[in-house]
C-alpha atoms as a PDB file:
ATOM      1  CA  UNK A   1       0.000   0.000   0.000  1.00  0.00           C
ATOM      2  CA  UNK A   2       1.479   2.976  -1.104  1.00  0.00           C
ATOM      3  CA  UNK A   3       0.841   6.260   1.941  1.00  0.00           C
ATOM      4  CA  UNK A   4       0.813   9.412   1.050  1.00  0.00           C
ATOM      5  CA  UNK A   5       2.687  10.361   4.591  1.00  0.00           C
ATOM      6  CA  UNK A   6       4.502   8.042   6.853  1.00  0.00           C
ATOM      7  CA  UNK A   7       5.404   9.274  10.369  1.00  0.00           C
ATOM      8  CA  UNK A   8       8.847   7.538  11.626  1.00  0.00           C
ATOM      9  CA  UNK A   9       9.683   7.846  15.680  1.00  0.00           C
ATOM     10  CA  UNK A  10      11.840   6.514  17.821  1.00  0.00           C
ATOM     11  CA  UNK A  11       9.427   5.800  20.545  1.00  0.00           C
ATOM     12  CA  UNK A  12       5.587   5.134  21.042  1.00  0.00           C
ATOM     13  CA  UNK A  13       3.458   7.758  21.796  1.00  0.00           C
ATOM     14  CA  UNK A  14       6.343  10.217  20.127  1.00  0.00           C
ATOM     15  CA  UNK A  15       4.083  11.060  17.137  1.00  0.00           C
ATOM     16  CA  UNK A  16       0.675  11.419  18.973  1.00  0.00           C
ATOM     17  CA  UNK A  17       2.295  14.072  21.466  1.00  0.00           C
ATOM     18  CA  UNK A  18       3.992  15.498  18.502  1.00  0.00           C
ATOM     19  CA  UNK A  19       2.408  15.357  14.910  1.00  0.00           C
ATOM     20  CA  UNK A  20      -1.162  13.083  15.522  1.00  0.00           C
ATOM     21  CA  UNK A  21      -3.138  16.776  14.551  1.00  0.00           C
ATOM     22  CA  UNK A  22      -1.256  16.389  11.508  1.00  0.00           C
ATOM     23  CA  UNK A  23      -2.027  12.394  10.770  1.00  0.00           C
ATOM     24  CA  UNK A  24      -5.025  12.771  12.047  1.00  0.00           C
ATOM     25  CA  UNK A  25      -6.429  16.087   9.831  1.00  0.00           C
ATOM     26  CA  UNK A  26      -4.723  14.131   6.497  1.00  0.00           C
ATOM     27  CA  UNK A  27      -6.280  10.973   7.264  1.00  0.00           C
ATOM     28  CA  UNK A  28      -9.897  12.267   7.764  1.00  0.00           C
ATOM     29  CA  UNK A  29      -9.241  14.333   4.114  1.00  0.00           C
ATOM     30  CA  UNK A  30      -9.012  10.494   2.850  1.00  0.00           C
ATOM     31  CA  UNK A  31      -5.404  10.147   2.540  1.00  0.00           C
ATOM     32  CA  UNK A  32      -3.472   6.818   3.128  1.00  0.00           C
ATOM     33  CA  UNK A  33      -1.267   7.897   6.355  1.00  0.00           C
ATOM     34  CA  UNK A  34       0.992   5.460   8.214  1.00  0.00           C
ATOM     35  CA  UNK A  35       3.654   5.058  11.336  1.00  0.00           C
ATOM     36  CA  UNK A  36       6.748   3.397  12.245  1.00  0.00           C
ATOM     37  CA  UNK A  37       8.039   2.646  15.168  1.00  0.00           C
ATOM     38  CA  UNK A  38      11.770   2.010  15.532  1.00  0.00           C
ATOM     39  CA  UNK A  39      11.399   0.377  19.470  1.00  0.00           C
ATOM     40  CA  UNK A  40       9.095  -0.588  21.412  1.00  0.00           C
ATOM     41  CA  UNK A  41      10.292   1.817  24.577  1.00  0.00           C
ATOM     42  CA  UNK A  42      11.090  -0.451  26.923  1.00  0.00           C
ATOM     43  CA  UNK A  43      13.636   1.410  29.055  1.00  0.00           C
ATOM     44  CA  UNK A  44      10.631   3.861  29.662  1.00  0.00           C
ATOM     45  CA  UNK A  45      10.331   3.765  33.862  1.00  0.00           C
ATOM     46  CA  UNK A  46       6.292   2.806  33.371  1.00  0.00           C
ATOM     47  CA  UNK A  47       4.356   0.167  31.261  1.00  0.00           C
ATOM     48  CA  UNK A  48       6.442  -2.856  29.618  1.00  0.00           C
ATOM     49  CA  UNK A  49       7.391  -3.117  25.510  1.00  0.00           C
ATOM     50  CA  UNK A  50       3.766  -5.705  25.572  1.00  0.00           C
ATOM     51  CA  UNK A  51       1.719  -2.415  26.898  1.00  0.00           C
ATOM     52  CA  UNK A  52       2.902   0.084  24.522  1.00  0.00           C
ATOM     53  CA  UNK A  53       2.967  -1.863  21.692  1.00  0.00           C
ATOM     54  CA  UNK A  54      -1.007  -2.542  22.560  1.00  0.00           C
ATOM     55  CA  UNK A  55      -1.166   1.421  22.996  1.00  0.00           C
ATOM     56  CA  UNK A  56       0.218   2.294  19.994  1.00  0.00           C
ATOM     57  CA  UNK A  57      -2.361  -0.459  17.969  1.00  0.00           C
ATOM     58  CA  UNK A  58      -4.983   1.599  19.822  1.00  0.00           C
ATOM     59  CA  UNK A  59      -3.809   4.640  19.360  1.00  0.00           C
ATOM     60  CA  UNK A  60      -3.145   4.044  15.376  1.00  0.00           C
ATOM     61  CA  UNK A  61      -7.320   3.245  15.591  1.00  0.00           C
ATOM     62  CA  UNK A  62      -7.800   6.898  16.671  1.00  0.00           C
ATOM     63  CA  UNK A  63      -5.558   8.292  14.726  1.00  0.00           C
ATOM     64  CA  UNK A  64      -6.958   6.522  11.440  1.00  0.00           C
ATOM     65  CA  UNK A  65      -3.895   5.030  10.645  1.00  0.00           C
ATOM     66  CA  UNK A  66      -3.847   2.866   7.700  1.00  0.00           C
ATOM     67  CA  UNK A  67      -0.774   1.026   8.729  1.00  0.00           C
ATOM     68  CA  UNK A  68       1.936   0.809  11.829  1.00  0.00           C
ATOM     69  CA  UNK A  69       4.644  -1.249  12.428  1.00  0.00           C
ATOM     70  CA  UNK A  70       7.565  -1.536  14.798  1.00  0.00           C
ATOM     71  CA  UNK A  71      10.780  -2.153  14.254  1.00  0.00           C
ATOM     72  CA  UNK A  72      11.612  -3.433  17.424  1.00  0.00           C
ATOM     73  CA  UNK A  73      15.206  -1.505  17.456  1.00  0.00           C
ATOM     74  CA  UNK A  74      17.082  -1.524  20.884  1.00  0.00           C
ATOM     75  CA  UNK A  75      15.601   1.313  23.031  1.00  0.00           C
ATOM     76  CA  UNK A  76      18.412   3.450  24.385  1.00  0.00           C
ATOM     77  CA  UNK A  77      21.440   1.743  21.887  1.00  0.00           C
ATOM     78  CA  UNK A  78      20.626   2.291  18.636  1.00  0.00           C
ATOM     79  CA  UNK A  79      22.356   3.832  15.771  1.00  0.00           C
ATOM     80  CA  UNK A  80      22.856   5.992  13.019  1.00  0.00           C
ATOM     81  CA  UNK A  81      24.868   3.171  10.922  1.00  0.00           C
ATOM     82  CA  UNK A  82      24.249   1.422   7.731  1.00  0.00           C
ATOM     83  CA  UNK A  83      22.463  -2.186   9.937  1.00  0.00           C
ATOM     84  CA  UNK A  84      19.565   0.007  11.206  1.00  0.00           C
ATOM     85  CA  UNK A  85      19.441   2.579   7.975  1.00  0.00           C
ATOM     86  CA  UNK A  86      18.759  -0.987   6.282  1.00  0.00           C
ATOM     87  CA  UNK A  87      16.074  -1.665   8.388  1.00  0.00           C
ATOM     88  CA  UNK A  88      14.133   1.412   7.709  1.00  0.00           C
ATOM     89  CA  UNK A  89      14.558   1.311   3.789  1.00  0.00           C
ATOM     90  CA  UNK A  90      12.428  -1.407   2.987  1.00  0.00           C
ATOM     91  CA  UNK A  91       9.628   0.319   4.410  1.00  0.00           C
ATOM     92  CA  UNK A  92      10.275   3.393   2.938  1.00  0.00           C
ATOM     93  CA  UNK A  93      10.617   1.450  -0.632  1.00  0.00           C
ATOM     94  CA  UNK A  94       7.656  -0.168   0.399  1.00  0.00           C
ATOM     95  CA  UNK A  95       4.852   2.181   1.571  1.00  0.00           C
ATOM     96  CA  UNK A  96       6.292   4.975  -0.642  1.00  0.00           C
ATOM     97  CA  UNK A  97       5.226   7.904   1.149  1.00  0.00           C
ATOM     98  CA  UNK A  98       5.547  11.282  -0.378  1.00  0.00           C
ATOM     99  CA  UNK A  99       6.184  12.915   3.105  1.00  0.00           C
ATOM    100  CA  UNK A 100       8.028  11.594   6.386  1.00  0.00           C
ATOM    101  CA  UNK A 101       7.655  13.145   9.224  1.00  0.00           C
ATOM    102  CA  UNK A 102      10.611  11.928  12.026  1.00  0.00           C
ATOM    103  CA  UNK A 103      11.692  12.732  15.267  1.00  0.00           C
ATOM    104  CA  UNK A 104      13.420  16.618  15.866  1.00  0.00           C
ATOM    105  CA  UNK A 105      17.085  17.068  15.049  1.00  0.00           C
ATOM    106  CA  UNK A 106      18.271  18.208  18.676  1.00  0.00           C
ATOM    107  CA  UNK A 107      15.965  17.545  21.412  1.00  0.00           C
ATOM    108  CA  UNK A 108      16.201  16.576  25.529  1.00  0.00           C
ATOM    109  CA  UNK A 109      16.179  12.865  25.170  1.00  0.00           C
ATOM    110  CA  UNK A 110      19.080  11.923  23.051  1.00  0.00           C
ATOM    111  CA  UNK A 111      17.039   9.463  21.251  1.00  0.00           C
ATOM    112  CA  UNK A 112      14.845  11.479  19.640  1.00  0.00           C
ATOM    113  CA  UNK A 113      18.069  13.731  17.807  1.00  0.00           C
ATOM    114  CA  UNK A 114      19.727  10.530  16.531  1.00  0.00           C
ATOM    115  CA  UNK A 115      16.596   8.968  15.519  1.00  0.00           C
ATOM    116  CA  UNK A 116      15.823  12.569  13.586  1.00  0.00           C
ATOM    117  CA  UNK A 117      19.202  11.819  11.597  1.00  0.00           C
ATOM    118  CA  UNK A 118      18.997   8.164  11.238  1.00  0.00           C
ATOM    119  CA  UNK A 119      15.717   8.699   9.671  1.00  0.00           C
ATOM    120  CA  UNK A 120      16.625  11.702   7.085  1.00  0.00           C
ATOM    121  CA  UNK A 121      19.524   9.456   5.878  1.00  0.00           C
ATOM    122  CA  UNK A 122      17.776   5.859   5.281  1.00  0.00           C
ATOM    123  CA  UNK A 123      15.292   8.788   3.200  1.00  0.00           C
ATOM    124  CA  UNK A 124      18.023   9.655   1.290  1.00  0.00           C
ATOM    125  CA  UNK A 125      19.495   6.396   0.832  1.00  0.00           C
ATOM    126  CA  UNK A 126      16.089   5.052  -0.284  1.00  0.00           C
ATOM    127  CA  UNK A 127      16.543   6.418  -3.169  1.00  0.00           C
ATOM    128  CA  UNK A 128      19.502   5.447  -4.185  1.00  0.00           C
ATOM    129  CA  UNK A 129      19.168   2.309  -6.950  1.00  0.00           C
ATOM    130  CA  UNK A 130      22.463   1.090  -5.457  1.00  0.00           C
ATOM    131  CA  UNK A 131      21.447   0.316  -2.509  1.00  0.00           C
ATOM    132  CA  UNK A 132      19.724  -3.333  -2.717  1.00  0.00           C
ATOM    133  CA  UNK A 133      17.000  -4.504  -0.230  1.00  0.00           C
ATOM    134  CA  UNK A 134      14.236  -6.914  -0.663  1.00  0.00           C
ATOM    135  CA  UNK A 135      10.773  -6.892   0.076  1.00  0.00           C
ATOM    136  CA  UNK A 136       9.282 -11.007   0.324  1.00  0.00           C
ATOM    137  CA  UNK A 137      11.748 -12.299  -1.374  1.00  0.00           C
ATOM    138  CA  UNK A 138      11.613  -9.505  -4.138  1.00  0.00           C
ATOM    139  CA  UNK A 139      14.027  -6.632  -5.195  1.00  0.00           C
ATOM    140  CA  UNK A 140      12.530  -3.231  -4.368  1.00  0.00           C
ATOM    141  CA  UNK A 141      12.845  -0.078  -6.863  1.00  0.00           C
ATOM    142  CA  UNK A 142      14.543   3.144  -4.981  1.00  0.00           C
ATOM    143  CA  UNK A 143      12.291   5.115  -3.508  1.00  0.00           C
ATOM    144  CA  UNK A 144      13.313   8.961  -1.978  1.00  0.00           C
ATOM    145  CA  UNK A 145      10.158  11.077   0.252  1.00  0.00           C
ATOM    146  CA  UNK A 146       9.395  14.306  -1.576  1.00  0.00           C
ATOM    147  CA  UNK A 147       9.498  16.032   1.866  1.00  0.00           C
ATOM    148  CA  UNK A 148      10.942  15.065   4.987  1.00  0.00           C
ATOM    149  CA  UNK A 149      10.562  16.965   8.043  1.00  0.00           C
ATOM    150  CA  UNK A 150      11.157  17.029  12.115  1.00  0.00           C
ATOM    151  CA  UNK A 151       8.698  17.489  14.922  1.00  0.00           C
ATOM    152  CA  UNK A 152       9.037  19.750  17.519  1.00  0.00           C
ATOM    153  CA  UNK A 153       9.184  17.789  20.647  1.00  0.00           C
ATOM    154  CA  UNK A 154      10.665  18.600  24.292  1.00  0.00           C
ATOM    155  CA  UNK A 155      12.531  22.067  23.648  1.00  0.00           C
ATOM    156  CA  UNK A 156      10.864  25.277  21.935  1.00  0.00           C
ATOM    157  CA  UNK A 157      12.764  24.974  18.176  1.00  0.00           C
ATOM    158  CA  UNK A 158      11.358  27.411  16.036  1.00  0.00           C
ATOM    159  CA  UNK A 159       9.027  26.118  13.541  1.00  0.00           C
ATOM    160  CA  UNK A 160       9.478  26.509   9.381  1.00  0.00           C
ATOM    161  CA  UNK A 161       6.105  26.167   9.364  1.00  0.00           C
ATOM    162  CA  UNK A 162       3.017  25.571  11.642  1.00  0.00           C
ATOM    163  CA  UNK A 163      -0.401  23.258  10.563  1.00  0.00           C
ATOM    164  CA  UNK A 164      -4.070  24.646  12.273  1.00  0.00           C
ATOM    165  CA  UNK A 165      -4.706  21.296  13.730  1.00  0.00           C
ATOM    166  CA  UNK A 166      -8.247  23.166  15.807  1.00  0.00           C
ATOM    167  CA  UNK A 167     -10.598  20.923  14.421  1.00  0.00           C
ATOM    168  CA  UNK A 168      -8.982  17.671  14.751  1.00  0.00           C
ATOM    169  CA  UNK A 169      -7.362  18.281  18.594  1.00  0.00           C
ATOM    170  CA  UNK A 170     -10.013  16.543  20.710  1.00  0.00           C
ATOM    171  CA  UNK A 171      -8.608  13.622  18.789  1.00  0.00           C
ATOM    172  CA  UNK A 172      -5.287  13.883  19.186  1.00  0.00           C
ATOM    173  CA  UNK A 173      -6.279  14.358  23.089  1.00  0.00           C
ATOM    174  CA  UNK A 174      -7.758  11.066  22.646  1.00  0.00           C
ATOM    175  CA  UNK A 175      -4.332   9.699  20.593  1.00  0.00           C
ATOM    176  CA  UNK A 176      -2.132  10.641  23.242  1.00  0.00           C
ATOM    177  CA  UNK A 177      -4.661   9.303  26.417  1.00  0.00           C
ATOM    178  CA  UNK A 178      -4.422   5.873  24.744  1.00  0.00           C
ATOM    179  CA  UNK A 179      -0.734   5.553  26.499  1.00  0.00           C
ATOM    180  CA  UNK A 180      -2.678   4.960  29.840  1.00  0.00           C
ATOM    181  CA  UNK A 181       0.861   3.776  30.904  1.00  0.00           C
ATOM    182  CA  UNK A 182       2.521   6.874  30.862  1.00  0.00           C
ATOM    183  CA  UNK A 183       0.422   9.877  31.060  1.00  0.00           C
ATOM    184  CA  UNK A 184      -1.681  11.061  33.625  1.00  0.00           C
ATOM    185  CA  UNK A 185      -0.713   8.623  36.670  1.00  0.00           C
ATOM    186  CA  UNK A 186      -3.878  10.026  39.134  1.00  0.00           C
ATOM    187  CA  UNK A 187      -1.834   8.943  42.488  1.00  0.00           C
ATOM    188  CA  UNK A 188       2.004   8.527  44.049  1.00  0.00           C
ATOM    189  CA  UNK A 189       0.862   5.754  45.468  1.00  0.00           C
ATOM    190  CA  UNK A 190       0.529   3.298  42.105  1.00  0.00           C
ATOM    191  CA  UNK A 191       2.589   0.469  42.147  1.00  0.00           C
ATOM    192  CA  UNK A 192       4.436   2.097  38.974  1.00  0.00           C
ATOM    193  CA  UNK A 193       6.824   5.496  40.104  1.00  0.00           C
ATOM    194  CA  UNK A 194       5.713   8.690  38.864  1.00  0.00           C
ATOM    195  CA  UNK A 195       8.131  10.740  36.115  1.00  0.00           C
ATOM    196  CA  UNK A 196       8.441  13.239  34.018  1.00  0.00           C
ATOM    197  CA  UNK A 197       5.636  12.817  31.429  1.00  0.00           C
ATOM    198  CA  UNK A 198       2.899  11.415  34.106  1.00  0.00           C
ATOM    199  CA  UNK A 199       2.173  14.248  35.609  1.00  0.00           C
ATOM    200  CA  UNK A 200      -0.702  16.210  34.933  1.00  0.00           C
ATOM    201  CA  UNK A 201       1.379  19.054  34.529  1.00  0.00           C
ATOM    202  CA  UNK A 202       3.655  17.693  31.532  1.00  0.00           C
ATOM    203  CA  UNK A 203       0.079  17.165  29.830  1.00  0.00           C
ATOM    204  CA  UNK A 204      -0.945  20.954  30.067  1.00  0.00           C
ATOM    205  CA  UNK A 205       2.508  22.098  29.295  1.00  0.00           C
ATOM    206  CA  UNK A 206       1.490  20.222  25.529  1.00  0.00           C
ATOM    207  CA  UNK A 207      -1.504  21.626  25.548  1.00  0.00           C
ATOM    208  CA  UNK A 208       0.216  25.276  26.513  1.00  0.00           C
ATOM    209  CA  UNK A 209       2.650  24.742  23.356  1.00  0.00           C
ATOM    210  CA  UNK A 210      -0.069  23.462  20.741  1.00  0.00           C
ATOM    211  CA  UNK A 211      -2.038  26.561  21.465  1.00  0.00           C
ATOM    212  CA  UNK A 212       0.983  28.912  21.540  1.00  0.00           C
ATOM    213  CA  UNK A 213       1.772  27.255  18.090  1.00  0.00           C
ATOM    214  CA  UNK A 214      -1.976  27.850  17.264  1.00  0.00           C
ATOM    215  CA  UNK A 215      -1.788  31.548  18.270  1.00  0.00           C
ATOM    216  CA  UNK A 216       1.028  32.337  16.534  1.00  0.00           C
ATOM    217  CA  UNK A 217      -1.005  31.423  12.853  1.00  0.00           C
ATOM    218  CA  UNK A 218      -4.130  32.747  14.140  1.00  0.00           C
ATOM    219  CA  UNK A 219      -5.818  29.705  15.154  1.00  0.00           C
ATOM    220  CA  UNK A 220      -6.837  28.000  18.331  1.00  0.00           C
ATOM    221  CA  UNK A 221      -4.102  24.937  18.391  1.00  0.00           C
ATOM    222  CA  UNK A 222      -1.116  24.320  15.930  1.00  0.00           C
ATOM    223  CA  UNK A 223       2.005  21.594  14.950  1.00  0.00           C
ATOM    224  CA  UNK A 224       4.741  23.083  14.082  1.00  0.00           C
ATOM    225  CA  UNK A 225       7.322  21.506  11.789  1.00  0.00           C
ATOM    226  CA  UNK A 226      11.260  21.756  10.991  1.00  0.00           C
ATOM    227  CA  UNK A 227      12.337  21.590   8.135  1.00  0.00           C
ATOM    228  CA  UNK A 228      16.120  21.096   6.690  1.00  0.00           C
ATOM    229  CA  UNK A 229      15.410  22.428   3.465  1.00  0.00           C
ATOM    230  CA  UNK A 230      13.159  25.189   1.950  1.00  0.00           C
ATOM    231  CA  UNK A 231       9.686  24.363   1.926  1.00  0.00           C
ATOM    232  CA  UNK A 232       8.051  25.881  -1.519  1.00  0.00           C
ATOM    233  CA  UNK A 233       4.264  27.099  -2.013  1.00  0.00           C
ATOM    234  CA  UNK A 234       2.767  27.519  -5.115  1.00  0.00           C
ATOM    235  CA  UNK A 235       1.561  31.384  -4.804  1.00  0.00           C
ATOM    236  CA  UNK A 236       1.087  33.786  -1.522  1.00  0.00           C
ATOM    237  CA  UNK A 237      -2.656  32.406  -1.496  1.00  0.00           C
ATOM    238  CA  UNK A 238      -1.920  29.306  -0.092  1.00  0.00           C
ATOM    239  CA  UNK A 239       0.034  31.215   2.732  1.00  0.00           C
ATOM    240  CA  UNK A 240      -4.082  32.334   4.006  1.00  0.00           C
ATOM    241  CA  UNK A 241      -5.904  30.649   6.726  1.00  0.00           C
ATOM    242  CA  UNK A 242      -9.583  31.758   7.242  1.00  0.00           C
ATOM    243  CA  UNK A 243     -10.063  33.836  10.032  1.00  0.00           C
ATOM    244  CA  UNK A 244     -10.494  32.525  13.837  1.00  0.00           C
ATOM    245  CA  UNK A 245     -14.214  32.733  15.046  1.00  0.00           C
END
């Protein structure tokens, strides 16, 4: 099945906190939108590798997703090296997306900058006829993403470009709830410890920066995007959102 965008992330639960407005607003349009998982993030404090992966099936469901898939990489020990780029080729020569969206370049969890790079290169490489990988048994044809661009995750990068994502949010509130594992822990007293992202606090602080992204285009909730290279438009008119009620 060929998708018209693929989101790539390092860990579960990375895209809906990040870019699910996105999937989510392109899927409901009727386009084929996908996600790939590179572990399963089992050195995360809460929940196991069998939870998330169970979160992330039910969060793809909310989402609209028309395909996810992990790659089961080692959490944590990964790398940016020709074994793992060959692991993410075949799917990119496979589901053919036109845009990937990855994990941000520099970010507080050193996963999420190396998986940023790792991903951008296997895009490149894809699309090299050079390099060989197989798909059941078959040789695959080079493939290369039109577009491939970074979330904004932990720290405040400046965006390249921000996506009104106001009538799609409830949903992506829904996305991101579907980790019952790690956001949201009610008490100190659970059996699992509390950290970083379960508090209720790390929850508004995404809600603070979707609608600070939203604000800043003039709409009530935003994702904004990096991108290494120059995005182009067509003309100035589709640079005009309608106007906020």
């Amino acid at each position: 099945m060929k998708l018209h965008i693929l989101a790539i992330a390092v860990h579960p639960d990375d895209i809906e906190l990040s870019c699910a407005g996105i999937l989510i607003k392109h899927a409901a349009a009727g386009q084929s939108v996908g996600a790939l998982d590179l572990t399963q993030g089992e050195l995360g404090t809460r929940g196991s590798a069998e939870i998330r992966l169970q979160e992330a099936a039910h969060a793809a469901q909310i989402m609209g997703l028309k395909q996810r898939e992990n790659l089961r990489m080692r959490d944590g020990f990964f790398r940016n090296d020709e074994p793992h780029q060959l692991q993410i080729i075949p799917y990119i020569r496979h589901w053919q997306p036109d845009i990937v969206i990855t994990n941000a370049l520099e970010d507080r969890h050193p996963d999420h900058g190396r998986a940023g790079r790792l991903v951008a290169d296997a895009c490149f490489l894809a699309g090299l006829r050079k390099v060989e990988t197989k798909w059941d048994g078959q040789t695959q044809v080079a493939w290369r993403p039109k577009r491939v661009f970074h979330m904004i995750q932990d720290r405040q990068l400046k965006p390249d470009f921000i996506v009104d994502i106001t009538g799609v949010y409830q949903k992506k509130i829904d996305a991101i709830k579907a980790y019952s594992s790690q956001f949201l822990a009610q008490s100190a007293d659970e059996n699992e410890p509390q950290t970083y992202i379960s508090s209720q606090n790390f929850f508004e602080q995404i809600k603070s920066r979707d609608a600070l992204m939203g604000k800043r285009i003039g709409v009530h909730f935003g994702e904004g995007l990096v991108s290494e290279n120059t995005p182009g438009i067509a003309d100035l008119d589709k640079l005009i959102l309608p106007e906020m009620p």
